[in-house]
C-alpha atoms as a PDB file:
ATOM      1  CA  UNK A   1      48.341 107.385  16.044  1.00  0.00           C
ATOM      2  CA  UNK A   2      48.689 105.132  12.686  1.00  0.00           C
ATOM      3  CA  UNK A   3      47.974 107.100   9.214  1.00  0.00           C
ATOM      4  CA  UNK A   4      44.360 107.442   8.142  1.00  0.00           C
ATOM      5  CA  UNK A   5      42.283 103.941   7.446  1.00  0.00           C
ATOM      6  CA  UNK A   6      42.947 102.925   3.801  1.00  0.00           C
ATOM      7  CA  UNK A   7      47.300 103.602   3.411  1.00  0.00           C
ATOM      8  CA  UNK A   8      48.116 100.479   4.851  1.00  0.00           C
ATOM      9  CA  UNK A   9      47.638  97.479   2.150  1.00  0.00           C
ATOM     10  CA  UNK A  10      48.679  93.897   1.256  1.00  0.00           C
ATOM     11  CA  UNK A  11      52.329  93.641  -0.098  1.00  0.00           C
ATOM     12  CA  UNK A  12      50.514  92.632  -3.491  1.00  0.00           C
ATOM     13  CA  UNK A  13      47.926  95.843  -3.909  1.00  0.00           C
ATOM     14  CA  UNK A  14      48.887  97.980  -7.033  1.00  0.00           C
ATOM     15  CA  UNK A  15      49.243 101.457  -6.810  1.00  0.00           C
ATOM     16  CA  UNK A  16      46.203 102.075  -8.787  1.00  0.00           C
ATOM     17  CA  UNK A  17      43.902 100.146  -6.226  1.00  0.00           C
ATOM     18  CA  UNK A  18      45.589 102.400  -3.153  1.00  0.00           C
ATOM     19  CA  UNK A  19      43.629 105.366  -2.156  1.00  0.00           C
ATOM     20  CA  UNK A  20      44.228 108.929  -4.111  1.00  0.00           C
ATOM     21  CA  UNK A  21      46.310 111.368  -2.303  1.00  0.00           C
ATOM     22  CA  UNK A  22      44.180 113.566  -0.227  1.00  0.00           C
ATOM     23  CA  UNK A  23      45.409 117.425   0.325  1.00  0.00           C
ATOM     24  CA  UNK A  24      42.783 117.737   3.365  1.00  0.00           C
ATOM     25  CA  UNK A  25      44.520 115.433   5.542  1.00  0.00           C
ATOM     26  CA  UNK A  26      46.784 115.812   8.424  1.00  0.00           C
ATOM     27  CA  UNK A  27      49.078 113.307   6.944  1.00  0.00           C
ATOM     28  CA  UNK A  28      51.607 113.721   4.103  1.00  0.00           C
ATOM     29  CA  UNK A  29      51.503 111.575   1.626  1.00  0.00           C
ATOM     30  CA  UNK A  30      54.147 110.694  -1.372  1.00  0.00           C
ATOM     31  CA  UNK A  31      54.548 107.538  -3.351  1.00  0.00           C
ATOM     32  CA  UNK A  32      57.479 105.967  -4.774  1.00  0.00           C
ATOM     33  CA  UNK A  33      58.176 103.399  -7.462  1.00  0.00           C
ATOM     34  CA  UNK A  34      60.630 100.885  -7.449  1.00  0.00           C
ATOM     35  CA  UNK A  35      63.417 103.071  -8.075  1.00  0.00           C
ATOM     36  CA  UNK A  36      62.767 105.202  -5.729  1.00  0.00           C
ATOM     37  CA  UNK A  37      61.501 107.938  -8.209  1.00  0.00           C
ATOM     38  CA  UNK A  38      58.841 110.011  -6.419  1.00  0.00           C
ATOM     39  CA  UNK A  39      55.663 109.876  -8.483  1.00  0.00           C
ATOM     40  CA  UNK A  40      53.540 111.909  -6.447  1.00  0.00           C
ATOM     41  CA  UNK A  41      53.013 113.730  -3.391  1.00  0.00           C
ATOM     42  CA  UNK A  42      49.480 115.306  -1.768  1.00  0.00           C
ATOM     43  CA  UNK A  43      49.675 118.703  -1.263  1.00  0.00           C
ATOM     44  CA  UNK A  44      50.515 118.495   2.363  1.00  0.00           C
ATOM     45  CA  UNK A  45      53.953 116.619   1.521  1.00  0.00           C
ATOM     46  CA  UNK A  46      54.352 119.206  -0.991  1.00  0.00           C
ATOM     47  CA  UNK A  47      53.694 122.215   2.262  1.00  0.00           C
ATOM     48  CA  UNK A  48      55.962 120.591   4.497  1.00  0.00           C
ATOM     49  CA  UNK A  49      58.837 119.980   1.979  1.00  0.00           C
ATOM     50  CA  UNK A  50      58.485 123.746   0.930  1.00  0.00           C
ATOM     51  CA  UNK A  51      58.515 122.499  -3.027  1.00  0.00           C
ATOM     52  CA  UNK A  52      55.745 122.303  -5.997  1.00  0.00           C
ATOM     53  CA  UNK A  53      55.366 119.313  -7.076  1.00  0.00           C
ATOM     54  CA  UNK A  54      57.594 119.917 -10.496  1.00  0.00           C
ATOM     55  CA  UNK A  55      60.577 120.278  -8.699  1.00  0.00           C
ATOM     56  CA  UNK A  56      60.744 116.406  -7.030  1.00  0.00           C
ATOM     57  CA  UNK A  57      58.136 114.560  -9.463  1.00  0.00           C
ATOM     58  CA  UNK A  58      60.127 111.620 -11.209  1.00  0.00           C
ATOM     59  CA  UNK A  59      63.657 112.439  -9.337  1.00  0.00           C
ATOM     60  CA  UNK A  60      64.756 109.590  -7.216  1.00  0.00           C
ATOM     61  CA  UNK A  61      63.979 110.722  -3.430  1.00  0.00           C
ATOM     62  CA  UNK A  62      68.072 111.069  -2.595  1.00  0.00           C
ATOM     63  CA  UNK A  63      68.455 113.393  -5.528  1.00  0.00           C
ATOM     64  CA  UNK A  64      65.497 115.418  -4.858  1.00  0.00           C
ATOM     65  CA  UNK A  65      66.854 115.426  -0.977  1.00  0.00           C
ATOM     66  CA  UNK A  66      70.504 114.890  -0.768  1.00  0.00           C
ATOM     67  CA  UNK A  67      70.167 115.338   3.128  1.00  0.00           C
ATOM     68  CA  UNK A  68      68.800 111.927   3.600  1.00  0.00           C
ATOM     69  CA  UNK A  69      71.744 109.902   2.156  1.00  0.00           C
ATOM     70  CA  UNK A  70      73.256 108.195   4.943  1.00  0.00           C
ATOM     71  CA  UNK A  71      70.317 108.522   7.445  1.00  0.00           C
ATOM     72  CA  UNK A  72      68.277 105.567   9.163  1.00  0.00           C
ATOM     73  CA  UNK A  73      65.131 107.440   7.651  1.00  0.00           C
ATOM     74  CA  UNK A  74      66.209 106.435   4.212  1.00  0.00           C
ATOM     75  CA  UNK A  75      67.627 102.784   5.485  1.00  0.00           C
ATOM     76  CA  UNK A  76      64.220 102.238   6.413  1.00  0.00           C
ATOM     77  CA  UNK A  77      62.538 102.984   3.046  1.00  0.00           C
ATOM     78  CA  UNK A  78      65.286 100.879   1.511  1.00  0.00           C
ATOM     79  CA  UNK A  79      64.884  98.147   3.892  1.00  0.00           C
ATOM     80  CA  UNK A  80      60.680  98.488   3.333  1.00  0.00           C
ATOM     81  CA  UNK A  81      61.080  97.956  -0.480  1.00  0.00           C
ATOM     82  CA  UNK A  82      63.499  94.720   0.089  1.00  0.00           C
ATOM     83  CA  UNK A  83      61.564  93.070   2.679  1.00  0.00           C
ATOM     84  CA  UNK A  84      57.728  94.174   2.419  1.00  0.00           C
ATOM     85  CA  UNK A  85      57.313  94.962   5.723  1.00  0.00           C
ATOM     86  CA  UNK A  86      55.563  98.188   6.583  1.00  0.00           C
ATOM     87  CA  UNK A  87      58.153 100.302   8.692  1.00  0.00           C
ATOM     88  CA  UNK A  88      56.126 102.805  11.394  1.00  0.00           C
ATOM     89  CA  UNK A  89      57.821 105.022  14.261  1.00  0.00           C
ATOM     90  CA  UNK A  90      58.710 108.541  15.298  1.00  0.00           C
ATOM     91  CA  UNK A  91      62.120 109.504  13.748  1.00  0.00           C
ATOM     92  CA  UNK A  92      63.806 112.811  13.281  1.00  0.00           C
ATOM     93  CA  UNK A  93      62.977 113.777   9.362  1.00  0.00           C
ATOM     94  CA  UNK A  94      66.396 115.337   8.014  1.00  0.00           C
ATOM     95  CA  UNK A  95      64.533 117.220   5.161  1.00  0.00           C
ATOM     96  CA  UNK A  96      62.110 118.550   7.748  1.00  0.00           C
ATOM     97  CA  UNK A  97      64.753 118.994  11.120  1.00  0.00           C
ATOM     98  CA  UNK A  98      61.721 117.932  13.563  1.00  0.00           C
ATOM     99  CA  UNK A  99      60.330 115.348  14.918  1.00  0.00           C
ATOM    100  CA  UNK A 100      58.167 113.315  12.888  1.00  0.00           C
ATOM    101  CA  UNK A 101      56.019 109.904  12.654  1.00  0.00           C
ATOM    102  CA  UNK A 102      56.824 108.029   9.828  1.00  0.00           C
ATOM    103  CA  UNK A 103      54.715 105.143   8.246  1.00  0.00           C
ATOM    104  CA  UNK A 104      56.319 103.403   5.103  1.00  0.00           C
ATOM    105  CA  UNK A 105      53.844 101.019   3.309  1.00  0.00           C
ATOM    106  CA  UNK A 106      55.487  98.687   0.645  1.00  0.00           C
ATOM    107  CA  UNK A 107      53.550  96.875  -2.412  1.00  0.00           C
ATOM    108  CA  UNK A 108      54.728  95.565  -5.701  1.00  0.00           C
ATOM    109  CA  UNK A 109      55.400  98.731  -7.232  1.00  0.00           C
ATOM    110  CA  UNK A 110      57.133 100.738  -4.684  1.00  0.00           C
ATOM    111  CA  UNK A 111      56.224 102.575  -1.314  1.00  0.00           C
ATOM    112  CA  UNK A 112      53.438 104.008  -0.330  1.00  0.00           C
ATOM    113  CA  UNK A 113      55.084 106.964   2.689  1.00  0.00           C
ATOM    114  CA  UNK A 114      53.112 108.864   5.320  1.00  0.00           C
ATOM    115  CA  UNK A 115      54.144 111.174   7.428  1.00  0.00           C
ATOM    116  CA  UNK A 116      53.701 114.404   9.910  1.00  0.00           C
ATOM    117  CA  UNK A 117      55.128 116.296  12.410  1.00  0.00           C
ATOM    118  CA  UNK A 118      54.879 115.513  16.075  1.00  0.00           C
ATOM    119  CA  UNK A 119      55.901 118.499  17.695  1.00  0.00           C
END
């Protein structure tokens, strides 16, 4: 099942014309810039990663989760932001340890990431 209608978007939407982060949905939801730097995260992201929202707000996601250095997880958000394709699959989430399906949305700006568990 893809994320909720409305996440995917044209390579050339702005994060202001994306839809707001919803904390009722299934789905987690962060956003990146260009950096990487997380700059914000719906309240289900925030659940699952076990963290407020002041502890990862404006840290690059490898410093506010060292585990996913080296992974194919994080290849695939670096590989998202260089070629504006949207990434989607089930992968095994090493800041979660379970199963999870993964859908990275690129635009100008940064990523747009959704995910949840599928076990």
């Amino acid at each position: 099942m893809l994320p909720p209608d409305g996440l995917e978007r044209d390579v050339n939407t702005q994060p202001e014309d994306l839809p707001e982060t919803n904390p009722a949905t299934e789905w987690a939801i962060y956003n990146l810039d260009a950096d990487l730097r997380i700059i914000s995260a719906n309240a289900a992201a925030r659940a699952y990663w076990g963290r407020d929202l002041a502890e990862v707000l404006s840290r690059r996601l490898p410093e506010a989760f060292p585990e996913v250095l080296g992974t194919s997880v994080f290849e695939e958000h670096l590989r998202a932001m260089k070629s504006f394709e949207v990434f989607r699959d089930q992968v095994m989430s090493p800041v979660l340890r379970r199963p999870i399906e993964l859908a990275i949305f690129p635009h100008l700006r940064g990523l747009r990431v959704a995910f949840r568990p599928t076990d």
